[in-house]
Structures are given as structure tokens and as C-alpha cells.
Protein backbone atom coordinates (compact mmCIF):
# COMPACT_ATOMS: atom_id res chain seq x y z
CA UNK A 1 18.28 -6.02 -15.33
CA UNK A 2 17.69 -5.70 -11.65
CA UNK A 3 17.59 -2.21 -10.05
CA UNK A 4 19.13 -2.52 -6.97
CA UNK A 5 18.80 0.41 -4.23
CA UNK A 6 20.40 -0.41 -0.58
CA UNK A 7 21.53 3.20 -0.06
CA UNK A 8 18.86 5.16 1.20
CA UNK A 9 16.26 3.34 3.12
CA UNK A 10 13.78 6.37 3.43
CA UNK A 11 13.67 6.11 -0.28
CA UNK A 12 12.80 2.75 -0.47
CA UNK A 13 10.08 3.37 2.19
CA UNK A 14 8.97 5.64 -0.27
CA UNK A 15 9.13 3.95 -3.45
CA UNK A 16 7.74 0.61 -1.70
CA UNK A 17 4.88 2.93 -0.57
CA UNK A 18 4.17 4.28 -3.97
CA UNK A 19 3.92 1.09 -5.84
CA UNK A 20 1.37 0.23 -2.49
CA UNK A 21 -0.78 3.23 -3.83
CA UNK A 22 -0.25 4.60 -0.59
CA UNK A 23 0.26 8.12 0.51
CA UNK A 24 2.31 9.51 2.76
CA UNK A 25 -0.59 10.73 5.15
CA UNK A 26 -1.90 7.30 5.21
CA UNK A 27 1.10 5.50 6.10
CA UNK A 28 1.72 8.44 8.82
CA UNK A 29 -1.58 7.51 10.27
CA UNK A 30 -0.84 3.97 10.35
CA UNK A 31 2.46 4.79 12.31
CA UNK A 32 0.82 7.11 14.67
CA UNK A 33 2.71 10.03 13.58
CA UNK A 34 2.50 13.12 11.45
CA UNK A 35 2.67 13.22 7.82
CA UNK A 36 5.79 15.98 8.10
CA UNK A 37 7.24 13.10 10.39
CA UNK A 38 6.69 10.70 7.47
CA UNK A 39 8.44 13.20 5.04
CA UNK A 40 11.32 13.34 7.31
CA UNK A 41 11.82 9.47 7.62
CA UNK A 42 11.69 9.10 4.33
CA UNK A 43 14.08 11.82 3.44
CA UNK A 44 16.71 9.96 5.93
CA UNK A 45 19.31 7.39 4.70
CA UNK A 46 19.37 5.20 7.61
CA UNK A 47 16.57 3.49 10.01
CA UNK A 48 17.05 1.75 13.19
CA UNK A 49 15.69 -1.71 12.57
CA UNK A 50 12.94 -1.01 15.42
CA UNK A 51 11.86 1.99 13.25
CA UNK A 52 12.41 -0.66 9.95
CA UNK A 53 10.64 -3.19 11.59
CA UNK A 54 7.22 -0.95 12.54
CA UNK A 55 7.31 0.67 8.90
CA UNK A 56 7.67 -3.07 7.06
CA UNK A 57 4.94 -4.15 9.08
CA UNK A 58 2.83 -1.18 8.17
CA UNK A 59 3.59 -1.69 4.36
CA UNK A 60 3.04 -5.52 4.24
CA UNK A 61 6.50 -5.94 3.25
CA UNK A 62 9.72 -7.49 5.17
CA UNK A 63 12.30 -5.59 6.33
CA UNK A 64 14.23 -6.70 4.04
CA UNK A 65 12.40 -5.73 0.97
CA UNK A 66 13.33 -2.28 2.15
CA UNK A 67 16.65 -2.76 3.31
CA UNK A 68 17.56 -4.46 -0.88
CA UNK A 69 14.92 -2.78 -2.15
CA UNK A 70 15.03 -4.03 -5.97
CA UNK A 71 12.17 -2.67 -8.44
CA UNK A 72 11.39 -6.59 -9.65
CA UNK A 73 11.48 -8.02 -5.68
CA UNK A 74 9.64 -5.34 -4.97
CA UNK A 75 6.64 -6.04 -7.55
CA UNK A 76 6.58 -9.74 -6.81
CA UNK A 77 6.02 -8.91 -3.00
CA UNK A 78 3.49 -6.57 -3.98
CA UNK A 79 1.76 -8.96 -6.57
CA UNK A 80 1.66 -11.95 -4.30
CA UNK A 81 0.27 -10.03 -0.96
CA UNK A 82 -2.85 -8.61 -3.24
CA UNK A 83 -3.65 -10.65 -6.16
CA UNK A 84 -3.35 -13.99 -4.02
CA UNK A 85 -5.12 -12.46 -0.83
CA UNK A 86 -7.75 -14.28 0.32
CA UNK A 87 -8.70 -11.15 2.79
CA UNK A 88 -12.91 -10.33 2.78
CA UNK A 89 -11.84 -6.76 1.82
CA UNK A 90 -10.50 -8.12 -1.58
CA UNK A 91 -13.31 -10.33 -1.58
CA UNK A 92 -15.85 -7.47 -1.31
CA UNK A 93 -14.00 -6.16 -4.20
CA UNK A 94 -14.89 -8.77 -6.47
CA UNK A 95 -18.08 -10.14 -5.33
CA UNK A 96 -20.54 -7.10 -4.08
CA UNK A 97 -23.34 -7.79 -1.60
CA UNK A 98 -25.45 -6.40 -3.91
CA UNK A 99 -26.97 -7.33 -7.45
CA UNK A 100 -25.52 -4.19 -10.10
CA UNK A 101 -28.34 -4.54 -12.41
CA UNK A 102 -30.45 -4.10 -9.57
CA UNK A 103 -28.80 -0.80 -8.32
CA UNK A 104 -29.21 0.07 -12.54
CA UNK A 105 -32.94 -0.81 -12.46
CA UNK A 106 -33.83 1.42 -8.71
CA UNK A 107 -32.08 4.35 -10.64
CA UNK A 108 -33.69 4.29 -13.58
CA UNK A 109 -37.01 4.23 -11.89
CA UNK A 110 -35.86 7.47 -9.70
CA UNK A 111 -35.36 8.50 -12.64
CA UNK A 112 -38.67 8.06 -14.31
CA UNK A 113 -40.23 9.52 -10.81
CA UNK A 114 -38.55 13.14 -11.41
């Protein structure tokens, strides 16, 4: 069953930025505006697509994933922009610059120092 929300956009910003593991601060900052700014955008049914358009590009989503903002659409969007990113910060998430059982070894002989 799909869960379909076209309604309230605001709430779709804010659903699509919760499922982003995003807060509202961030996404503020990322706009250039405040975080009580943020609140009130998200709190408002309709967006001028400008407004859409800047807010979709700071979530990594399309306009109109907000605009039919479906709970299933919504995780396949999400799913395919990160686990299929091919960006060096996902990289560096998965392949450190540095060896762990090294870091393991220099602590344990800090360790052994004290």
C-alpha cells in the first residue's frame, strides 16, 4: 500500500528531511536561513516552486518527490542517491586512509606508557 501525501508540502519537506537524517538546523544552513525560518516553511501547506526548487536541490531530491511525496518513492530516492553514490565522502566511509589495527596497536602502547 502506497502512502500518498500531496497536501502539505512543508510536511513532506519535513518527512523527506527526516528519512535524510537531517535536521532542521542543517537544512536551514544549507538554505541560508534560520532554523525558526525552516520551522515555518515546513509548517506551511504550499511552496512557490522557486522556494520548491532551492529546498529539492538542498535535499537531493526532485521537486517532485516533495510535491507526491509517497513513503516507498521516497525510500527508493533515498536508497539510490546513497547506497549507489560513488561520492569520495562515501568512499572515505568505507575505505579509511588509515590501517584500524594500527590505530588499535598506537593505543595500546599509550597505554602501556601510563
Amino acid at each position: 500500500m502506497e502512502t500518498t501525501s500531496k497536501k502539505h508540502l512543508g510536511r513532506n519537506i519535513s518527512r523527506i528531511r527526516e528519512m535524510k537524517g537531517m535536521k532542521q538546523e542543517t537544512l536551514a544552513e544549507i538554505l541560508g536561513i534560520s532554523q525558526q525560518k525552516m520551522s515555518v516553511i515546513e509548517n506551511t501547506e504550499e511552496l512557490d516552486d522557486t522556494k520548491l526548487n532551492e529546498i529539492a536541490k538542498a535535499l537531493d531530491v526532485p521537486a517532485n518527490a516533495i510535491k507526491e511525496y509517497s513513503d516507498e518513492r521516497m525510500i527508493n530516492i533515498i536508497s539510490n542517491n546513497t547506497f549507489q553514490d560513488d561520492s569520495s565522502a562515501v568512499k572515505n566511509l568505507f575505505n579509511p586512509t588509515f590501517n584500524p589495527i594500527d590505530k588499535l596497536v598506537e593505543a595500546y602502547d599509550e597505554n602501556k606508557k601510563l
